[in-house]
PDB file of N, CA and C in Angstrom:
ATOM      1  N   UNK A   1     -24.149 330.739 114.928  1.00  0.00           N
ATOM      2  CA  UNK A   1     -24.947 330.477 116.107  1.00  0.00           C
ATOM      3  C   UNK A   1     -26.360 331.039 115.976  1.00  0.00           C
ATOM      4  N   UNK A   2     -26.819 332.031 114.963  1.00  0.00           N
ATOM      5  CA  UNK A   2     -28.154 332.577 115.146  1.00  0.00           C
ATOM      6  C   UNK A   2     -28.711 332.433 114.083  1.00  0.00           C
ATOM      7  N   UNK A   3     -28.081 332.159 112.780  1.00  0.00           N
ATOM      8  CA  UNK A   3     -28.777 331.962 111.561  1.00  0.00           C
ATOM      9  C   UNK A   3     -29.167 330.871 111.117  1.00  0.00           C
ATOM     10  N   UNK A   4     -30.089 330.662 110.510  1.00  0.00           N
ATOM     11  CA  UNK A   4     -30.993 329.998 110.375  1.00  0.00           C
ATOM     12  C   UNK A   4     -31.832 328.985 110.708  1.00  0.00           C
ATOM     13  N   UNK A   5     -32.503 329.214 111.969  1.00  0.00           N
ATOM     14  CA  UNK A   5     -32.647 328.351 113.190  1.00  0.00           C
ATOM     15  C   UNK A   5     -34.672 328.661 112.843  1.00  0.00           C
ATOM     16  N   UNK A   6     -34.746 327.538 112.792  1.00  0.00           N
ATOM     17  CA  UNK A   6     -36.867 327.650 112.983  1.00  0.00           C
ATOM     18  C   UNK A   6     -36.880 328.055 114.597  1.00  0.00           C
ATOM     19  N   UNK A   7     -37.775 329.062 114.725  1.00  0.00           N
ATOM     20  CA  UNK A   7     -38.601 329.109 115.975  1.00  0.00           C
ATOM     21  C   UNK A   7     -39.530 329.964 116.160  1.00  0.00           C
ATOM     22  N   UNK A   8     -39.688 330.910 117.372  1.00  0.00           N
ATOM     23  CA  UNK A   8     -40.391 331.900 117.588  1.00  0.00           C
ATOM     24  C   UNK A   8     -40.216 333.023 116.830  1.00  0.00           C
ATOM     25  N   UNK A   9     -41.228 333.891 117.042  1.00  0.00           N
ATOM     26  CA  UNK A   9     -41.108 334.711 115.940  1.00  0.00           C
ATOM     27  C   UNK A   9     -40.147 335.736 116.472  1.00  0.00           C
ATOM     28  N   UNK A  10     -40.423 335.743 117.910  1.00  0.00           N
ATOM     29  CA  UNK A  10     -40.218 337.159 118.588  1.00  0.00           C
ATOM     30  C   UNK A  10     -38.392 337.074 118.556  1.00  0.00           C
ATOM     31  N   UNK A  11     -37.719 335.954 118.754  1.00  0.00           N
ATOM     32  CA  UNK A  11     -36.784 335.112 119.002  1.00  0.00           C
ATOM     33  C   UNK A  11     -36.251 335.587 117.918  1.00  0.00           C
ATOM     34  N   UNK A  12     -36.964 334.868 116.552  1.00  0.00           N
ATOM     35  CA  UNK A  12     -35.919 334.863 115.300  1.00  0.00           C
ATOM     36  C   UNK A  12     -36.260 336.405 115.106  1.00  0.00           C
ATOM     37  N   UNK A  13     -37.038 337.597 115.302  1.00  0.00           N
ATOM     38  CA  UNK A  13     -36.810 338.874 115.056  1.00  0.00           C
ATOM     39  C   UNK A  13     -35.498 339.236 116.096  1.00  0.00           C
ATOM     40  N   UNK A  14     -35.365 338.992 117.054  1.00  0.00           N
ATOM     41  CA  UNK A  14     -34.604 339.438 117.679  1.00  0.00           C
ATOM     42  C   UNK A  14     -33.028 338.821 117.349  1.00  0.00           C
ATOM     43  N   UNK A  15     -32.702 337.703 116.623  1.00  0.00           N
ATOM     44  CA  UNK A  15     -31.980 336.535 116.304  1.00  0.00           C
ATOM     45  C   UNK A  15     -31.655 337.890 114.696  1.00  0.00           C
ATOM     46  N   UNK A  16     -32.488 338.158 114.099  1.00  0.00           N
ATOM     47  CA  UNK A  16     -31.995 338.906 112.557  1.00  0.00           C
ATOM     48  C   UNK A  16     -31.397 340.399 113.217  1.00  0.00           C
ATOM     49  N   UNK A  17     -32.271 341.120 114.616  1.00  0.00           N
ATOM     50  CA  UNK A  17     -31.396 342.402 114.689  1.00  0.00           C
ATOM     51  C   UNK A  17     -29.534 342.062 115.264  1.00  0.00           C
ATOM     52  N   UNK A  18     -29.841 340.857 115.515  1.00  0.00           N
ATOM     53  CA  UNK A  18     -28.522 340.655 116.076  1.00  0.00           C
ATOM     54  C   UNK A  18     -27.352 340.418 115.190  1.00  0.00           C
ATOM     55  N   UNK A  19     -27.839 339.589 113.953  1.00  0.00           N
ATOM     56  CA  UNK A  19     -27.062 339.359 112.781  1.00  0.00           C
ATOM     57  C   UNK A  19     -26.969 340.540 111.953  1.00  0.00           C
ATOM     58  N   UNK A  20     -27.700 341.477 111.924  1.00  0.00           N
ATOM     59  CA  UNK A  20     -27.722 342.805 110.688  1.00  0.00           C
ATOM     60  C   UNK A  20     -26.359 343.381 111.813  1.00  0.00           C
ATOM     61  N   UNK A  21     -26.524 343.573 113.100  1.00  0.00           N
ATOM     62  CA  UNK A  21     -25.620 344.192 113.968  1.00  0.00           C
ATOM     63  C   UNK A  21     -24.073 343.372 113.701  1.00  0.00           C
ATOM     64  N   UNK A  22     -24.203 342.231 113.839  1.00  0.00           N
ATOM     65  CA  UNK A  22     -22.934 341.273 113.438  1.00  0.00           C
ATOM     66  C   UNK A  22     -22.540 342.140 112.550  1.00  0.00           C
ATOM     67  N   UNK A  23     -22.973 341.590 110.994  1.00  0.00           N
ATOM     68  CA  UNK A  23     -22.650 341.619 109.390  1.00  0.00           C
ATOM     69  C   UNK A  23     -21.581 343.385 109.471  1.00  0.00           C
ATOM     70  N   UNK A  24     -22.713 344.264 110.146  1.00  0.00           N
ATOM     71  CA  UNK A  24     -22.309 346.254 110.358  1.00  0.00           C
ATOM     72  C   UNK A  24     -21.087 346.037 111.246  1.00  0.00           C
ATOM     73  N   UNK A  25     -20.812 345.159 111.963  1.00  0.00           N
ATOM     74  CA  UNK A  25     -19.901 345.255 112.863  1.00  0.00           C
ATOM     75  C   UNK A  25     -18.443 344.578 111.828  1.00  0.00           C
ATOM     76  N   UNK A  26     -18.116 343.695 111.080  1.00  0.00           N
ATOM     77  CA  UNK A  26     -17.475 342.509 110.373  1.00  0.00           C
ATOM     78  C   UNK A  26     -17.086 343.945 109.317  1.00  0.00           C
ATOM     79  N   UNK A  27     -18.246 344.602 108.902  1.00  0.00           N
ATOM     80  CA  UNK A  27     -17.882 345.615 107.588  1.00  0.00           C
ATOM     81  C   UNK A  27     -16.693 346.360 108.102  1.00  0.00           C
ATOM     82  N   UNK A  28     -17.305 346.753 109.349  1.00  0.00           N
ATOM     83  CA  UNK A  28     -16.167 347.664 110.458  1.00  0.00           C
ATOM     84  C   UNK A  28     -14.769 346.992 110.801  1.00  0.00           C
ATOM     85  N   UNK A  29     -14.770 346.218 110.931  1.00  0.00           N
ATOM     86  CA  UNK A  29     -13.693 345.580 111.600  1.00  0.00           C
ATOM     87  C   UNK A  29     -12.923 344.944 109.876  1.00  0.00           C
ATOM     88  N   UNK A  30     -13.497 345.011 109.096  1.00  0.00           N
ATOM     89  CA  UNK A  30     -12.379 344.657 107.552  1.00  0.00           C
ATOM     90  C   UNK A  30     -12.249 345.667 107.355  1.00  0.00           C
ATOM     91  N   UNK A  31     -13.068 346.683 107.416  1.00  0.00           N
ATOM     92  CA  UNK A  31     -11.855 348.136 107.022  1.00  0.00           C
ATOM     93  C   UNK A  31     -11.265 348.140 107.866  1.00  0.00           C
ATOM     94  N   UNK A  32     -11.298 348.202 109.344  1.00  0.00           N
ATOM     95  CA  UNK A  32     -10.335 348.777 110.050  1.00  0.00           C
ATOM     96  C   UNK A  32      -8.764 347.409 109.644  1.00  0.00           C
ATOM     97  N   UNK A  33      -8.805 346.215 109.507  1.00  0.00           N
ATOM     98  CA  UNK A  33      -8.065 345.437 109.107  1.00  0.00           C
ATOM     99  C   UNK A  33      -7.346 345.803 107.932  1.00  0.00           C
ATOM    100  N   UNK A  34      -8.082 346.147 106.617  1.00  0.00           N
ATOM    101  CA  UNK A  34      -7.601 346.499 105.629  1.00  0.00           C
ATOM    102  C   UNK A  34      -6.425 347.460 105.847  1.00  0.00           C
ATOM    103  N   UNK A  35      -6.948 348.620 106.860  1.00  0.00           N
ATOM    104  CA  UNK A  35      -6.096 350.138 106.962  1.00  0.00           C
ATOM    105  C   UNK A  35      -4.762 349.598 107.875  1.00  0.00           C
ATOM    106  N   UNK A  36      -4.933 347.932 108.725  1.00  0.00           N
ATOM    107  CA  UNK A  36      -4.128 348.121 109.243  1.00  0.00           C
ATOM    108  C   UNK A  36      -3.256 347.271 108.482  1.00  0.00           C
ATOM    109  N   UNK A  37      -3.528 346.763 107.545  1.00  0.00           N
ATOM    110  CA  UNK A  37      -2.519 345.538 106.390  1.00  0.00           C
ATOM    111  C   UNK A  37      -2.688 344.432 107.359  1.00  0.00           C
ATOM    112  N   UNK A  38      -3.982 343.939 108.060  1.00  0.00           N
ATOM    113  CA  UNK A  38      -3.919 342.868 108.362  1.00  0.00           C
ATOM    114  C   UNK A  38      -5.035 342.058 107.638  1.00  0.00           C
ATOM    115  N   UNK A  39      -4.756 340.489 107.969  1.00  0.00           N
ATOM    116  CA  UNK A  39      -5.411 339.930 106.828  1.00  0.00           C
ATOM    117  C   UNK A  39      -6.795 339.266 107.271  1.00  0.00           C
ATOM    118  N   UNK A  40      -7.589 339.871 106.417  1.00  0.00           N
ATOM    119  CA  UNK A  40      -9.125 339.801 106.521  1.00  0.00           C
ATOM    120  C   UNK A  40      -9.499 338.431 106.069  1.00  0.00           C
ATOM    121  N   UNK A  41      -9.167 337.534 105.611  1.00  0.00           N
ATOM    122  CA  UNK A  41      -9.369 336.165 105.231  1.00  0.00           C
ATOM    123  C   UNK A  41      -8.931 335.131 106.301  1.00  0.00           C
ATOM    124  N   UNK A  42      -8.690 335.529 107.633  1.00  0.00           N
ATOM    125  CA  UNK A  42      -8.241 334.563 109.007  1.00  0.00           C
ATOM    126  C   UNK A  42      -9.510 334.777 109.541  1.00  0.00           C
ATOM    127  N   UNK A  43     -10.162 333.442 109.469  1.00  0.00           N
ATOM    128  CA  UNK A  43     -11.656 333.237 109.980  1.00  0.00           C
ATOM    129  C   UNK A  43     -11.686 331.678 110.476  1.00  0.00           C
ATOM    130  N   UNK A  44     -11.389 331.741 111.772  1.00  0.00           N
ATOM    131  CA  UNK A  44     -11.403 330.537 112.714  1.00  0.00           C
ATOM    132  C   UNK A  44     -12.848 330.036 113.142  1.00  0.00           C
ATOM    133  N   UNK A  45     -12.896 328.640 112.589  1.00  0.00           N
ATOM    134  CA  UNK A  45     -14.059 328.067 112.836  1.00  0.00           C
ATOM    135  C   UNK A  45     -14.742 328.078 114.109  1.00  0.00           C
ATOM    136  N   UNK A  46     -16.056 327.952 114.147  1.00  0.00           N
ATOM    137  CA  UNK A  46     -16.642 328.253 115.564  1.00  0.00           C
ATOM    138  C   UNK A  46     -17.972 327.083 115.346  1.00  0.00           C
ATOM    139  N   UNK A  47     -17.565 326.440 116.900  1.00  0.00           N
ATOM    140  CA  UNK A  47     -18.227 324.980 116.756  1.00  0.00           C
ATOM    141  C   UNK A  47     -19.201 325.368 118.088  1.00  0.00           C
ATOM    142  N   UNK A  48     -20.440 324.748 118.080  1.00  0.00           N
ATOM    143  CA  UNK A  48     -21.342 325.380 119.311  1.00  0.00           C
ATOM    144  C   UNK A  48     -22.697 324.283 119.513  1.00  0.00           C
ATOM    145  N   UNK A  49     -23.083 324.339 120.573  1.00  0.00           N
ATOM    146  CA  UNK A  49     -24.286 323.642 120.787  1.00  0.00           C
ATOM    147  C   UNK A  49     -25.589 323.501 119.551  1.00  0.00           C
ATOM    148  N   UNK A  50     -25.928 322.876 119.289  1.00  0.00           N
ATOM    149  CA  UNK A  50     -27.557 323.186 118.014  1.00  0.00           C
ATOM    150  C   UNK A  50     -28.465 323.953 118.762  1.00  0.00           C
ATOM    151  N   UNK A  51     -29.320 323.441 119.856  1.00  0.00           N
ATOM    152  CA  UNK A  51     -29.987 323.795 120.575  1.00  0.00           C
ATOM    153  C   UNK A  51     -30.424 325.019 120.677  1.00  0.00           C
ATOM    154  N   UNK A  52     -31.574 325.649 120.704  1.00  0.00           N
ATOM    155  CA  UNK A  52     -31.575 327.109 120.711  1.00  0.00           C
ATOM    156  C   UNK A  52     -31.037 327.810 122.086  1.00  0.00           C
ATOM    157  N   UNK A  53     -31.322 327.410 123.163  1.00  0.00           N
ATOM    158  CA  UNK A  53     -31.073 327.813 124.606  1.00  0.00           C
ATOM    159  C   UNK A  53     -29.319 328.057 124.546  1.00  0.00           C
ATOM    160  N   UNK A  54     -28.954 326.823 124.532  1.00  0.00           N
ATOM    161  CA  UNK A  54     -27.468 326.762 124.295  1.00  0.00           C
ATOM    162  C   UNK A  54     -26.679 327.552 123.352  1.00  0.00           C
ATOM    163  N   UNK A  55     -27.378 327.545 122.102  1.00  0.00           N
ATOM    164  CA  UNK A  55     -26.605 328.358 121.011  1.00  0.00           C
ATOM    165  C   UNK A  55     -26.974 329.592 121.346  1.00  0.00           C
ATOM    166  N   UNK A  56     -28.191 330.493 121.607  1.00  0.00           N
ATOM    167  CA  UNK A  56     -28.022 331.701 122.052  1.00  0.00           C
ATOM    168  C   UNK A  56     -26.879 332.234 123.417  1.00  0.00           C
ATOM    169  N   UNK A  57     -26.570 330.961 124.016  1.00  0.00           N
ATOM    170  CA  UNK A  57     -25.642 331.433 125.359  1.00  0.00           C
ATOM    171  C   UNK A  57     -24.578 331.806 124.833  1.00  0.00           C
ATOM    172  N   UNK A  58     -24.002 330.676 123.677  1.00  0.00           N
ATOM    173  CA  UNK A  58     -22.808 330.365 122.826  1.00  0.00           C
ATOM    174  C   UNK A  58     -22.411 331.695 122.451  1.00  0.00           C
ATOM    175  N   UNK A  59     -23.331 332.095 121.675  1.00  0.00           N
ATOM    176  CA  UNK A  59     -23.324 333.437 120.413  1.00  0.00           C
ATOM    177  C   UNK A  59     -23.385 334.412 121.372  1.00  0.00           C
ATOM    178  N   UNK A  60     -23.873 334.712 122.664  1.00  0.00           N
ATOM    179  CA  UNK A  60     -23.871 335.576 123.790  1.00  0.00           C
ATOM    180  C   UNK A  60     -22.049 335.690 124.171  1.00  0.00           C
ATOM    181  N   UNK A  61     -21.810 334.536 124.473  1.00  0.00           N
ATOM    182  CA  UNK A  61     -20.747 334.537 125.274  1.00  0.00           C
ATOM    183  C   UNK A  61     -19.656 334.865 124.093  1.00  0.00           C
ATOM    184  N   UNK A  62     -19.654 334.571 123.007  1.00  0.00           N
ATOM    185  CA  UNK A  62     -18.891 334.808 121.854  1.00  0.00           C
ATOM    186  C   UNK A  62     -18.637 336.250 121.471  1.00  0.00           C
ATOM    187  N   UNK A  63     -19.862 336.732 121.471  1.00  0.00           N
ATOM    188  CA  UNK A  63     -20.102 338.306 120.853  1.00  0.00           C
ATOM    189  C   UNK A  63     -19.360 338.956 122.728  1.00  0.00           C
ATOM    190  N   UNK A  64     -19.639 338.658 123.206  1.00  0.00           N
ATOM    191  CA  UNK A  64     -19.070 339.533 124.527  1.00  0.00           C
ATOM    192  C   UNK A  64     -17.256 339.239 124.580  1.00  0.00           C
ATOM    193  N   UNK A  65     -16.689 338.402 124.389  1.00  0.00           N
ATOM    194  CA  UNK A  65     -15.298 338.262 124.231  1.00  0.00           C
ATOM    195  C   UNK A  65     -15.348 338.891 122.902  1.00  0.00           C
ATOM    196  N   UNK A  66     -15.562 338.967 121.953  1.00  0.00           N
ATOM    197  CA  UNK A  66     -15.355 339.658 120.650  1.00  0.00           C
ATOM    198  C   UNK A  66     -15.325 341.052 121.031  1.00  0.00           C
ATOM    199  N   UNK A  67     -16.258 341.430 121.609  1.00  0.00           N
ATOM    200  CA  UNK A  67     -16.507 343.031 121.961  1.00  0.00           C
ATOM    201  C   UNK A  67     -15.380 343.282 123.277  1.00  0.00           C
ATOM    202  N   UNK A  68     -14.799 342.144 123.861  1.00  0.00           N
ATOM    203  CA  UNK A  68     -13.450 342.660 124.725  1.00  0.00           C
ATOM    204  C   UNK A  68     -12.220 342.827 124.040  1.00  0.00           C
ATOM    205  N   UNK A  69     -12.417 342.039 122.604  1.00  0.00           N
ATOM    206  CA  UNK A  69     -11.093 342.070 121.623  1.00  0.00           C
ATOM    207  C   UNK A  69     -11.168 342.832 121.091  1.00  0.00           C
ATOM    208  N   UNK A  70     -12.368 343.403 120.226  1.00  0.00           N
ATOM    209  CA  UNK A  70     -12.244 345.063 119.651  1.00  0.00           C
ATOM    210  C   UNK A  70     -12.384 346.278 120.426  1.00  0.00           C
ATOM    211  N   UNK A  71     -12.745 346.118 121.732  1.00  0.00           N
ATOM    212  CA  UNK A  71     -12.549 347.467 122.281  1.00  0.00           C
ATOM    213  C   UNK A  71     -11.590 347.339 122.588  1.00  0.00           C
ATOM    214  N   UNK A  72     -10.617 346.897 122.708  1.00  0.00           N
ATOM    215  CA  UNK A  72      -8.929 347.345 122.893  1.00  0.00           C
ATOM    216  C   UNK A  72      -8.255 348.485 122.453  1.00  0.00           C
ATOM    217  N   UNK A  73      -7.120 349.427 122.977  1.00  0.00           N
ATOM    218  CA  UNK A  73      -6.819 350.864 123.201  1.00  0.00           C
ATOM    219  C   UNK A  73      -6.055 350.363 121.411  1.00  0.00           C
ATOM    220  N   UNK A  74      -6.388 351.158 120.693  1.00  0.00           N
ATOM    221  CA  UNK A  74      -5.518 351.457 119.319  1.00  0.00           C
ATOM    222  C   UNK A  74      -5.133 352.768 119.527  1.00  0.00           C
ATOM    223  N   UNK A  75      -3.951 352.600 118.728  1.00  0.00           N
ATOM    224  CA  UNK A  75      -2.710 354.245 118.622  1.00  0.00           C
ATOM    225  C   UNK A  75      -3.420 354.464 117.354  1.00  0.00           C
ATOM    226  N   UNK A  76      -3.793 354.127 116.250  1.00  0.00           N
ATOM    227  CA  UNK A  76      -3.636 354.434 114.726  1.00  0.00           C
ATOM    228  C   UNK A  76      -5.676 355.454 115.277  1.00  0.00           C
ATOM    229  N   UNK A  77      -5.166 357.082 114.856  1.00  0.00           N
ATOM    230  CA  UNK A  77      -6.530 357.653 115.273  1.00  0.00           C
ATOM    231  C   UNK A  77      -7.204 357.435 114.029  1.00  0.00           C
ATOM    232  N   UNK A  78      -6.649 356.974 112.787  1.00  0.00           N
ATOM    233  CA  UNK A  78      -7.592 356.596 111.531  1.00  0.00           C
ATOM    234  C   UNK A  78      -8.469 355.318 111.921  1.00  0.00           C
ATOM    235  N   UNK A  79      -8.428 354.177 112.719  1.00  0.00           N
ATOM    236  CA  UNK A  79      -8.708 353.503 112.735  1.00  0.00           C
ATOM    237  C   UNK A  79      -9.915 353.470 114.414  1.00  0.00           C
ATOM    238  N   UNK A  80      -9.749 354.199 115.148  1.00  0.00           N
ATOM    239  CA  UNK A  80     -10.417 354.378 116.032  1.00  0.00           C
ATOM    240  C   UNK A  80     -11.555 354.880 115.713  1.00  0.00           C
ATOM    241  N   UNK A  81     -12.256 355.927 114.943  1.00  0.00           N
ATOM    242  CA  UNK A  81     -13.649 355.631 115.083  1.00  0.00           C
ATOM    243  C   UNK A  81     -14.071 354.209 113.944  1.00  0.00           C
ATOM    244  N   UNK A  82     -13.037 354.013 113.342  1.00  0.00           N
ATOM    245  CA  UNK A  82     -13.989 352.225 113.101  1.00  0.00           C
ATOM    246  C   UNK A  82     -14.207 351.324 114.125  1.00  0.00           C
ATOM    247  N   UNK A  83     -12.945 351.778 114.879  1.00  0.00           N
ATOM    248  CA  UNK A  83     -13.431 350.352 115.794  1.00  0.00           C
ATOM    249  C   UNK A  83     -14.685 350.670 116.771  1.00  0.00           C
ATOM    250  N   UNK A  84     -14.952 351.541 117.287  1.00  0.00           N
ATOM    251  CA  UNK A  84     -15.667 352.657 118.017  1.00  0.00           C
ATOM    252  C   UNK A  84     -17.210 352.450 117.513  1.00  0.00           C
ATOM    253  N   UNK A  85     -17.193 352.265 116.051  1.00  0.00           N
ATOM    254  CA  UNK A  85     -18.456 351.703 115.477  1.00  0.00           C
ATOM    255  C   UNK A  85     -18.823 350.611 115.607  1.00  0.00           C
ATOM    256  N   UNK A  86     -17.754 349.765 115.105  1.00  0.00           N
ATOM    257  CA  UNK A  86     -17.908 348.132 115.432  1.00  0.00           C
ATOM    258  C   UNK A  86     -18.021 348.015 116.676  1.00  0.00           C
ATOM    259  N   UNK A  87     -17.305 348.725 117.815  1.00  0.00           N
ATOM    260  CA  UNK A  87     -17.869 348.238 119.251  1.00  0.00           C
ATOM    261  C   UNK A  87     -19.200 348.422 119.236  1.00  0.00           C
ATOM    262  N   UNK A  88     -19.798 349.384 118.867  1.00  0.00           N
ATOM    263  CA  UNK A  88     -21.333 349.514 119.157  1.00  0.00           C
ATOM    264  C   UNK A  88     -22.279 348.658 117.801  1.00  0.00           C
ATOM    265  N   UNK A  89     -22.205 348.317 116.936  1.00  0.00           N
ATOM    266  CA  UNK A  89     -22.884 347.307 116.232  1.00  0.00           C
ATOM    267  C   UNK A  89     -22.597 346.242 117.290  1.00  0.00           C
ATOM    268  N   UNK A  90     -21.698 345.963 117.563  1.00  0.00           N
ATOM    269  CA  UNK A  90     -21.234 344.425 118.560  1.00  0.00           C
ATOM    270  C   UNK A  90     -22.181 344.925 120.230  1.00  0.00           C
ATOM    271  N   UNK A  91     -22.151 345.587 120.736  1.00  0.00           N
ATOM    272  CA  UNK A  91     -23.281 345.951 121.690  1.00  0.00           C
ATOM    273  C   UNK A  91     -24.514 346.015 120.947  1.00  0.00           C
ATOM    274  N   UNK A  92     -25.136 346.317 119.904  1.00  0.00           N
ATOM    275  CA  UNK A  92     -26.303 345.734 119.247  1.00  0.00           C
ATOM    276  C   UNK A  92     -26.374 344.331 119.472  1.00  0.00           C
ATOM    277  N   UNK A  93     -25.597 343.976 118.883  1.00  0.00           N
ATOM    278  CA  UNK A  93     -25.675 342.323 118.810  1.00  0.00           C
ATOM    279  C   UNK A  93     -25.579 341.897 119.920  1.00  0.00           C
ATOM    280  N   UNK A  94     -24.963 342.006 121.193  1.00  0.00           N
ATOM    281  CA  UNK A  94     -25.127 341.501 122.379  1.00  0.00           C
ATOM    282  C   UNK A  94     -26.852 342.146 122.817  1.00  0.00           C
ATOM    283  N   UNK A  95     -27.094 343.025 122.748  1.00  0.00           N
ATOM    284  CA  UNK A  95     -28.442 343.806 123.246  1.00  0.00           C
ATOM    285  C   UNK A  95     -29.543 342.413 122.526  1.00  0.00           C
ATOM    286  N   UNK A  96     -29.463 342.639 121.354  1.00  0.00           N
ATOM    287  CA  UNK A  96     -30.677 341.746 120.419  1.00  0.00           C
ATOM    288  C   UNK A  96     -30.583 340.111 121.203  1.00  0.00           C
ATOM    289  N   UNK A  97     -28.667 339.772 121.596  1.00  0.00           N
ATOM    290  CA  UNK A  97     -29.105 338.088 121.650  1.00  0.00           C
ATOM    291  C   UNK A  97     -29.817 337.774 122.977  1.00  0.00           C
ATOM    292  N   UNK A  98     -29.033 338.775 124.199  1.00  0.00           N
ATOM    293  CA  UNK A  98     -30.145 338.759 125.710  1.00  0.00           C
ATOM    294  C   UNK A  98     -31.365 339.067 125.156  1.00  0.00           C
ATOM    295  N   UNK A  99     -32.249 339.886 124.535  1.00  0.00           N
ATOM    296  CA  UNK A  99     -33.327 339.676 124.382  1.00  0.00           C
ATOM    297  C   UNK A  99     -34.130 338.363 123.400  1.00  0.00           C
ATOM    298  N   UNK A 100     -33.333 337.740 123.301  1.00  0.00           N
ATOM    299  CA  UNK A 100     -33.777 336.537 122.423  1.00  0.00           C
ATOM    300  C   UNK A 100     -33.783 335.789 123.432  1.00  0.00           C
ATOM    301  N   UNK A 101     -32.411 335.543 124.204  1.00  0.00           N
ATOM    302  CA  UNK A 101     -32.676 334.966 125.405  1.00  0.00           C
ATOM    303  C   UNK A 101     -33.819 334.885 126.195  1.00  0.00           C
ATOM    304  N   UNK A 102     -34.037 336.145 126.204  1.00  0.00           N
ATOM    305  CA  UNK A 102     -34.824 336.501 127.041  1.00  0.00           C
ATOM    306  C   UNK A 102     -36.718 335.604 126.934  1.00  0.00           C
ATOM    307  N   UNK A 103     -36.690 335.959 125.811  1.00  0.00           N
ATOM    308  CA  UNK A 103     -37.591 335.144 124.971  1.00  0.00           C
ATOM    309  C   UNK A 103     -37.960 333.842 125.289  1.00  0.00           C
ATOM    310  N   UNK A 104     -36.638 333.374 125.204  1.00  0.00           N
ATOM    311  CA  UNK A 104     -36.335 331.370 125.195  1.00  0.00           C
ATOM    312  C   UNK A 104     -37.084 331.360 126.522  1.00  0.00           C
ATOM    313  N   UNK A 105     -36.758 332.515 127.552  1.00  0.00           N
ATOM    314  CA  UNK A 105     -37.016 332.129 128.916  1.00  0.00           C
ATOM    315  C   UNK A 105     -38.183 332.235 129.205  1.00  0.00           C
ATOM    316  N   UNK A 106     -39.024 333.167 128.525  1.00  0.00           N
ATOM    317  CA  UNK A 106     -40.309 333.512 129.116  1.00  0.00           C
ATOM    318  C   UNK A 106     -41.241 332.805 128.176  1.00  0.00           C
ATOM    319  N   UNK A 107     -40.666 331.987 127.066  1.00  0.00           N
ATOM    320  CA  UNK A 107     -41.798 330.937 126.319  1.00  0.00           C
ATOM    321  C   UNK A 107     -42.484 331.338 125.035  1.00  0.00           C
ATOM    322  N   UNK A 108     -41.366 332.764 124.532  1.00  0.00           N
ATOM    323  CA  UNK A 108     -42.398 333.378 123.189  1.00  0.00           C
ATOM    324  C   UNK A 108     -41.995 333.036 122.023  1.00  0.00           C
TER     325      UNK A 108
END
C-alpha cells in the first residue's frame, strides 16, 4: 500500500518512515514467530485501492488491525518484549501514515 507510489515529497517522506517502521516491526514479529515454532512463510495477499487517498486509508486501516493482532496478552515472557517492540514500530507506522494522510489533505 505505500511503496512505490510517485507523489509529494512530504507524503512519500512520510510514506518511507512508515515502511522502515513496517520492515522493524516484520523483523520483530519473525523472531517472535521463529521462538514460537510458528511459520514465518504464511503471508496472505493484500489487495487495495491504487489511488493515493484510498491506499493510504487502506494501509491505515490495515496497520491498525495488525497492531490489534500483535498487541494481544502472550504467556511466553521470552517473547513479550518482541512483541512490545513490534507494537511500537507498528505505532510508528500508523503515526507516519496519518501524517501522510494528513498531507493528501492539506495539498503537499
Amino acid at each position: 500500500m505505500l511503496e512505490h507510489r510517485p507523489g509529494d515529497a512530504a507524503v512519500s517522506g512520510q510514506e518511507d518512515t512508515a515502511i522502515v517502521e513496517i520492515d522493524a516491526a516484520i523483523g520483530e514479529i519473525k523472531h517472535a514467530a521463529i521462538d514460537d515454532g510458528k511459520d514465518i512463510h504464511d503471508h496472505p495477499p493484500v489487495e487495495g485501492p491504487k489511488d493515493r487517498p484510498g491506499r493510504l486509508h487502506k494501509a491505515l486501516e490495515l496497520l491498525r488491525k495488525v497492531h490489534s493482532d500483535v498487541a494481544r496478552e502472550e504467556d511466553d515472557p521470552m517473547v513479550k518484549g518482541l512483541r512490545d517492540r513490534a507494537v511500537g514500530h507498528i505505532d510508528g507506522a500508523i503515526h507516519a501514515t496519518e501524517l501522510a494522510v494528513r498531507d493528501v489533505r492539506q495539498g503537499r
